[in-house]
C-alpha atoms as a PDB file:
ATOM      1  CA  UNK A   1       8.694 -10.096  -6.413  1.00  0.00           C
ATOM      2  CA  UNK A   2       9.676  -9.090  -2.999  1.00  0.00           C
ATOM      3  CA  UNK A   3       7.299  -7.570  -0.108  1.00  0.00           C
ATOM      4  CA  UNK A   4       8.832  -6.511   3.002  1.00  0.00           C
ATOM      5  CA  UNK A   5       7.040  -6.119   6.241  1.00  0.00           C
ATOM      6  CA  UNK A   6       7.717  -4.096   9.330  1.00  0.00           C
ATOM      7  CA  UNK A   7       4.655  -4.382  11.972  1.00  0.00           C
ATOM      8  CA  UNK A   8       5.844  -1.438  14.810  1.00  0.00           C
ATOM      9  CA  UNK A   9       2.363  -1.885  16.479  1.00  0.00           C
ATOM     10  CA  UNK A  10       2.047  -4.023  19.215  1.00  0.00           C
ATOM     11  CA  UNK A  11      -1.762  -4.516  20.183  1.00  0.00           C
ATOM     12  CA  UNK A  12      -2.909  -6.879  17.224  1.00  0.00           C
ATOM     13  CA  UNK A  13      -1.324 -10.108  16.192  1.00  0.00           C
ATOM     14  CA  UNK A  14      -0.521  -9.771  12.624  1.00  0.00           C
ATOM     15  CA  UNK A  15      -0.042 -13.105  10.462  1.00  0.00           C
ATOM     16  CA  UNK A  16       2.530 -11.699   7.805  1.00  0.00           C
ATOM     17  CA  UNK A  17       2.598 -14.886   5.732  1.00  0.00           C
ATOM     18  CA  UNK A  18      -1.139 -14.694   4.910  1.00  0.00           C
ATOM     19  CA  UNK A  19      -0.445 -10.743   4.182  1.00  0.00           C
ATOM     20  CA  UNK A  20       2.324 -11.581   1.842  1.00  0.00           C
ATOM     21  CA  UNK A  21       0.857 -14.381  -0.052  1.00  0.00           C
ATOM     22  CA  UNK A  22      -2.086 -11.871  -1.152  1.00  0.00           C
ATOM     23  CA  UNK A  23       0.020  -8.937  -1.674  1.00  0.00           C
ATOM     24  CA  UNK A  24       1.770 -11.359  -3.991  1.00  0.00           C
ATOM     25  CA  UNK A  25      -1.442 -12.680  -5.522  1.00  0.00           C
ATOM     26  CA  UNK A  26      -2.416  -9.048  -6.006  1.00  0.00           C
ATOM     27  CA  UNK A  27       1.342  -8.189  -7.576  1.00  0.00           C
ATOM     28  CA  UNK A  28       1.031 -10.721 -10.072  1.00  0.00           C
ATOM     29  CA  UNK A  29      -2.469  -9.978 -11.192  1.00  0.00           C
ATOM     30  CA  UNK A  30      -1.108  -6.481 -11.852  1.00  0.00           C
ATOM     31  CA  UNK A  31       1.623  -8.263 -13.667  1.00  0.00           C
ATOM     32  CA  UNK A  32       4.038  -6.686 -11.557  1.00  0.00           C
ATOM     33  CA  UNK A  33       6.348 -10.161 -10.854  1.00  0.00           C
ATOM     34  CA  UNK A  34       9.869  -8.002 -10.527  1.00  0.00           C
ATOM     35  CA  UNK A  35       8.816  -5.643  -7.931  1.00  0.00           C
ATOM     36  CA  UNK A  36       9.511  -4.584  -4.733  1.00  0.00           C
ATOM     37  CA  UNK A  37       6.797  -3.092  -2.206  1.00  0.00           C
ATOM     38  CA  UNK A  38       7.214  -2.304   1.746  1.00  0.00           C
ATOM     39  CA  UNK A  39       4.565  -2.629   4.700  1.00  0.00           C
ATOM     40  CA  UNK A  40       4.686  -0.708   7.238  1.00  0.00           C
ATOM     41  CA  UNK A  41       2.032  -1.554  10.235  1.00  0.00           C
ATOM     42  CA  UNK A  42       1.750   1.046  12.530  1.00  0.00           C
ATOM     43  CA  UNK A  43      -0.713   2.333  15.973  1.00  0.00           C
ATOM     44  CA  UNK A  44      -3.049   5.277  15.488  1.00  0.00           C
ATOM     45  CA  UNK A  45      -0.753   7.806  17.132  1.00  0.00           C
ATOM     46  CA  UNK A  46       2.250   6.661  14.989  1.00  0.00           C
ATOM     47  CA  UNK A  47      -0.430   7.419  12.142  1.00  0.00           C
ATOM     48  CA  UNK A  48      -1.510  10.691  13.275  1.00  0.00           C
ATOM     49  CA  UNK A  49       2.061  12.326  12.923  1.00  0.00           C
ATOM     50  CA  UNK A  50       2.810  10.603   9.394  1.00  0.00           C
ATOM     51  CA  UNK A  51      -0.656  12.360   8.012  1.00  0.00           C
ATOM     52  CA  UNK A  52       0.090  16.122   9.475  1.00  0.00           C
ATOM     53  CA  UNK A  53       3.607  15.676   8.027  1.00  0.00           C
ATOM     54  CA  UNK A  54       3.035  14.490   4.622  1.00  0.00           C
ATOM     55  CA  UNK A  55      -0.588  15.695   4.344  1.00  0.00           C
ATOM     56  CA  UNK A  56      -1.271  18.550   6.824  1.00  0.00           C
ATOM     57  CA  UNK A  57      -3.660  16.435   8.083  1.00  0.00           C
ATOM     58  CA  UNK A  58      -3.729  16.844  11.832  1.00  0.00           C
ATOM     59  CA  UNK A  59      -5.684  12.993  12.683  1.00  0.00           C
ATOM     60  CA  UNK A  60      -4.803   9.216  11.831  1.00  0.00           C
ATOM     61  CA  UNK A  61      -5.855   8.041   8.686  1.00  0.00           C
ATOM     62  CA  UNK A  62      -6.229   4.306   7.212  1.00  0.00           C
ATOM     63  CA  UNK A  63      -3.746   3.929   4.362  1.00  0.00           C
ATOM     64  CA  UNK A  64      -0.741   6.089   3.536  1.00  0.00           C
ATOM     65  CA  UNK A  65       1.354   5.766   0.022  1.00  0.00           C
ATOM     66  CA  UNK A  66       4.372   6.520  -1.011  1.00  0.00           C
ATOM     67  CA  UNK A  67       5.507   6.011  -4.286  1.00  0.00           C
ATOM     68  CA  UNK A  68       9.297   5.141  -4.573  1.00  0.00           C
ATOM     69  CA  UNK A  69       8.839   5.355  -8.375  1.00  0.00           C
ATOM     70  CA  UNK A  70      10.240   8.272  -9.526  1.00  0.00           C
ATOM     71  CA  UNK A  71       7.381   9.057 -12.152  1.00  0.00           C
ATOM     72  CA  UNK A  72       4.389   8.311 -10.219  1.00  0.00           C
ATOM     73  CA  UNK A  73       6.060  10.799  -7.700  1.00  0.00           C
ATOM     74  CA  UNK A  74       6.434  13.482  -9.967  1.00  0.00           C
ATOM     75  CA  UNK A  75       3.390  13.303 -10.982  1.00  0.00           C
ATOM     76  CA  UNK A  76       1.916  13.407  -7.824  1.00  0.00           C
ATOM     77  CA  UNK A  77       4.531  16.004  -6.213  1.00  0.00           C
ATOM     78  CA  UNK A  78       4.610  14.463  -3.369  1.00  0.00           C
ATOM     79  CA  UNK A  79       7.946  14.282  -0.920  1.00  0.00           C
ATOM     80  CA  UNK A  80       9.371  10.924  -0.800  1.00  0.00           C
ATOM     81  CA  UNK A  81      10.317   9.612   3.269  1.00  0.00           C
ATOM     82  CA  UNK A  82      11.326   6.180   2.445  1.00  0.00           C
ATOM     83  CA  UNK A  83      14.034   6.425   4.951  1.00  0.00           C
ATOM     84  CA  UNK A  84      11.655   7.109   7.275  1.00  0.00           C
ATOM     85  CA  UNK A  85       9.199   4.862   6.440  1.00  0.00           C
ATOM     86  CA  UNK A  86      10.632   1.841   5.272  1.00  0.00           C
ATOM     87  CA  UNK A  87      14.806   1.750   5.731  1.00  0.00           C
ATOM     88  CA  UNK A  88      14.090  -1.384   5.463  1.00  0.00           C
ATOM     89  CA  UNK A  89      13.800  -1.765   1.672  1.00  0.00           C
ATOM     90  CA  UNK A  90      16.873  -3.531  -0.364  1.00  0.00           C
ATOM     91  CA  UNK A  91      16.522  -1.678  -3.223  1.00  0.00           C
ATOM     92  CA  UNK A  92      17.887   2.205  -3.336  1.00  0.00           C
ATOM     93  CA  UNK A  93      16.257   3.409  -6.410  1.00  0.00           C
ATOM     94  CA  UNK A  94      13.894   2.472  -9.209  1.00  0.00           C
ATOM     95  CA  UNK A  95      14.477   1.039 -12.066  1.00  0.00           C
ATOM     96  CA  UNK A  96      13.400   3.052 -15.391  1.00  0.00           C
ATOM     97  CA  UNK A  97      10.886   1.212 -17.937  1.00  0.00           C
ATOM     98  CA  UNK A  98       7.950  -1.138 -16.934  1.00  0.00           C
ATOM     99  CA  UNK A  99       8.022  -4.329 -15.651  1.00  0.00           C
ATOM    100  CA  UNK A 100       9.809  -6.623 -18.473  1.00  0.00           C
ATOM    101  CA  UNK A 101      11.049  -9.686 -16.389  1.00  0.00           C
ATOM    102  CA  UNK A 102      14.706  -8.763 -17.034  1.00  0.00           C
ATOM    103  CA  UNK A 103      17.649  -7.081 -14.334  1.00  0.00           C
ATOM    104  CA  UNK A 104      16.542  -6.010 -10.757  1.00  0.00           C
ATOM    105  CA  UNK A 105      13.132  -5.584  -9.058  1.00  0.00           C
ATOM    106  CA  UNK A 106      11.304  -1.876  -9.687  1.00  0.00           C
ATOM    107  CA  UNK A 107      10.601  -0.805  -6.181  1.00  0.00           C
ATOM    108  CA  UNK A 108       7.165   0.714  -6.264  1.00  0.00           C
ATOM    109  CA  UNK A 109       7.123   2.611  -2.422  1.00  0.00           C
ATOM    110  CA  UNK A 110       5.965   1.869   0.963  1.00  0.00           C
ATOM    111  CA  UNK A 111       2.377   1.513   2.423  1.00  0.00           C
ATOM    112  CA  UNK A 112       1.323   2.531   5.676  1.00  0.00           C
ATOM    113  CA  UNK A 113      -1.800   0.826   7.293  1.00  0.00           C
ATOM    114  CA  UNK A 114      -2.708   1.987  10.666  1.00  0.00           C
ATOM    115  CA  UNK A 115      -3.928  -1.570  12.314  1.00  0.00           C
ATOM    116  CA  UNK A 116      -6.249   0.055  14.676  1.00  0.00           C
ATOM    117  CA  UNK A 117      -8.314   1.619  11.969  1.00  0.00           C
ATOM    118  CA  UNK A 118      -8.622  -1.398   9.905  1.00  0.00           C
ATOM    119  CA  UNK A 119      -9.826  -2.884  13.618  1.00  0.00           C
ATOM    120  CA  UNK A 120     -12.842  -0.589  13.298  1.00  0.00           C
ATOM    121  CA  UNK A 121     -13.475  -0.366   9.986  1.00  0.00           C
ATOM    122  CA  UNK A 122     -13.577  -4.104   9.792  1.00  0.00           C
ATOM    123  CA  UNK A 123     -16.241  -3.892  12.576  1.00  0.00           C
ATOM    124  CA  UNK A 124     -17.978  -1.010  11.009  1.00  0.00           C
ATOM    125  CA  UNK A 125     -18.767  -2.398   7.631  1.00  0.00           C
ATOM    126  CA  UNK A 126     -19.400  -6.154   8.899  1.00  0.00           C
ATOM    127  CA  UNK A 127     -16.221  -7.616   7.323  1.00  0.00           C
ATOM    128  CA  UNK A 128     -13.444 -10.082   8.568  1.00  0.00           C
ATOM    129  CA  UNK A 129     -10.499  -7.868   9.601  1.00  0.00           C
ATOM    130  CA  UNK A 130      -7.770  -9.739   6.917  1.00  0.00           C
ATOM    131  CA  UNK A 131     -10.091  -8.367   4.141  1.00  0.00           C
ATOM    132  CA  UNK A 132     -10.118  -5.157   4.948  1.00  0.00           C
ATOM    133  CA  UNK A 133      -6.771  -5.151   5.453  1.00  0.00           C
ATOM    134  CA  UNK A 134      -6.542  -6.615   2.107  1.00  0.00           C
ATOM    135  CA  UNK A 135      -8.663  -3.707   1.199  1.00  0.00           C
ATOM    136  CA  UNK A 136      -6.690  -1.259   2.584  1.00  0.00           C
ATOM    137  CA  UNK A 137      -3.602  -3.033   1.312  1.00  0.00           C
ATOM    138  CA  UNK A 138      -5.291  -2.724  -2.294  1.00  0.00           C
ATOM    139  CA  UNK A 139      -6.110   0.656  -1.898  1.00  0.00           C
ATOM    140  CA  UNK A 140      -2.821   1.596  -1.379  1.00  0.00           C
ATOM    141  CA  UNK A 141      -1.093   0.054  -3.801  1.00  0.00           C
ATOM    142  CA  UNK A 142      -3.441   1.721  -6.579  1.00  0.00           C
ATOM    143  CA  UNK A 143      -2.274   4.723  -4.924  1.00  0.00           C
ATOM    144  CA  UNK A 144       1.464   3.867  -5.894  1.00  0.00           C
ATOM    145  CA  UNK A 145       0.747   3.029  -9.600  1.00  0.00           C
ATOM    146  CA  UNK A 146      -0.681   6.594 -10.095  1.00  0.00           C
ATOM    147  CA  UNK A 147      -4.730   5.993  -8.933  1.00  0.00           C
ATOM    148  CA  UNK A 148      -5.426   9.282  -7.096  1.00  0.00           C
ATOM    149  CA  UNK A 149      -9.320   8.951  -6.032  1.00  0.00           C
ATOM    150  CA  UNK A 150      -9.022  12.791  -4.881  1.00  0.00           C
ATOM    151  CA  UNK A 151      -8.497  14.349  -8.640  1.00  0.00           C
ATOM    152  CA  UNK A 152     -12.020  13.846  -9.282  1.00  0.00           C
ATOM    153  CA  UNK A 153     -15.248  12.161  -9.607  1.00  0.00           C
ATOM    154  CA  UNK A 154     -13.573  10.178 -12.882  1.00  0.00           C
ATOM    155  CA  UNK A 155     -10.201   9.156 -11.133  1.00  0.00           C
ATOM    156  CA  UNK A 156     -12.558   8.279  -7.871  1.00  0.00           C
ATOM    157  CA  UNK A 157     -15.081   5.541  -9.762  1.00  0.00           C
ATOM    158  CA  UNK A 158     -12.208   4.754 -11.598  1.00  0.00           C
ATOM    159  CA  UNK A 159      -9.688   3.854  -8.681  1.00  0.00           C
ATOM    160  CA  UNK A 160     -13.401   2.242  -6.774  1.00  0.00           C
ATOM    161  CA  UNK A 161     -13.842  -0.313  -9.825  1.00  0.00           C
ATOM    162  CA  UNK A 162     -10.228  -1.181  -9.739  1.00  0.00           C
ATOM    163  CA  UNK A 163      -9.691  -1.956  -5.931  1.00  0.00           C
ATOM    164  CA  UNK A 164     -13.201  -4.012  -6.060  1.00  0.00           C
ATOM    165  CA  UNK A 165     -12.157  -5.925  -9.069  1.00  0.00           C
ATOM    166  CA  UNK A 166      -8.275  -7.028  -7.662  1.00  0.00           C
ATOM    167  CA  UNK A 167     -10.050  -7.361  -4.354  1.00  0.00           C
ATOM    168  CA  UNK A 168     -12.461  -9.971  -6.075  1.00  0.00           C
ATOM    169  CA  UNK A 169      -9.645 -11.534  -7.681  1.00  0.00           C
ATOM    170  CA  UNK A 170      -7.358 -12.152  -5.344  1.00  0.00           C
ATOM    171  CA  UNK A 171     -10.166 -13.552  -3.065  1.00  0.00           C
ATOM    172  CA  UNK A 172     -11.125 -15.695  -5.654  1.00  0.00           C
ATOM    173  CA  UNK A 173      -7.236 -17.158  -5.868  1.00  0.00           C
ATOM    174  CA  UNK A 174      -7.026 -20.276  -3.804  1.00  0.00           C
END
């Protein structure tokens, strides 16, 4: 299990250690031990221009996904900017099959969190800012195992339950 970080804001401290340890936590709960994921922290402005490029979504956002697994992607037919994103990743392409504890790491994709927004989000729903980074963290790695809250009421109550209960748990890992 390997997480990579890249923190290309500058205005918040970020202690990658503690960010790592529960993305592992999370990882293994998923029972995803030979992966690899990528973290990408980034300012509101740097967010802005990722969301109208891959979603036509002219503001900044909270979480962005992108799934480096070749059938998640299809799926979703989404493009796939890992150079852009995270060049930072050591593996160059998935592996096919689940996780079965033998050969290389799967990389799953790259998460975007805009730091800012988790800054006020944090504030806005009366939470320390590490969980709701944790949160967001969650969030979007649902997004890269093929949890799309946007197909539909279902999906969305679905992907809700999911993110609370690995949320819970990983909380709950000392």
């Amino acid at each position: 299990m390997k997480v990579y970080i890249k923190n290309q804001q500058r205005a918040t401290k970020l202690n990658q250690q503690r960010i790592k340890k529960d993305l592992f936590k999370a990882l293994h709960l998923l029972g995803l031990n030979k992966t690899e994921l990528s973290i990408l922290f980034i300012n509101s402005r740097k967010m802005k221009l990722f969301n109208l490029r891959y979603r036509g979504i002219n503001r900044a956002t909270d979480v962005l996904s992108f799934s480096q697994d070749l059938f998640v992607a299809s799926k979703k037919k989404i493009n796939l900017p890992a150079a852009e994103t995270a060049g930072y990743s050591k593996v160059s392409a998935p592996l096919r099959g689940g996780d079965k504890g033998e050969g290389e790491n799967r990389l799953l994709g790259d998460i975007v969190v805009c730091v800012p927004f988790a800054l006020h989000q944090a504030e806005d729903f009366c939470v320390p800012f590490y969980d709701e980074l944790l949160r967001l963290m969650i969030h979007g790695l649902l997004h890269l195992l093929g949890y799309d809250h946007e197909a539909n009421g279902y999906q969305k109550r679905k992907m809700v339950i999911k993110e609370k209960e690995l949320f819970d748990a990983v909380k709950a890992m000392a």
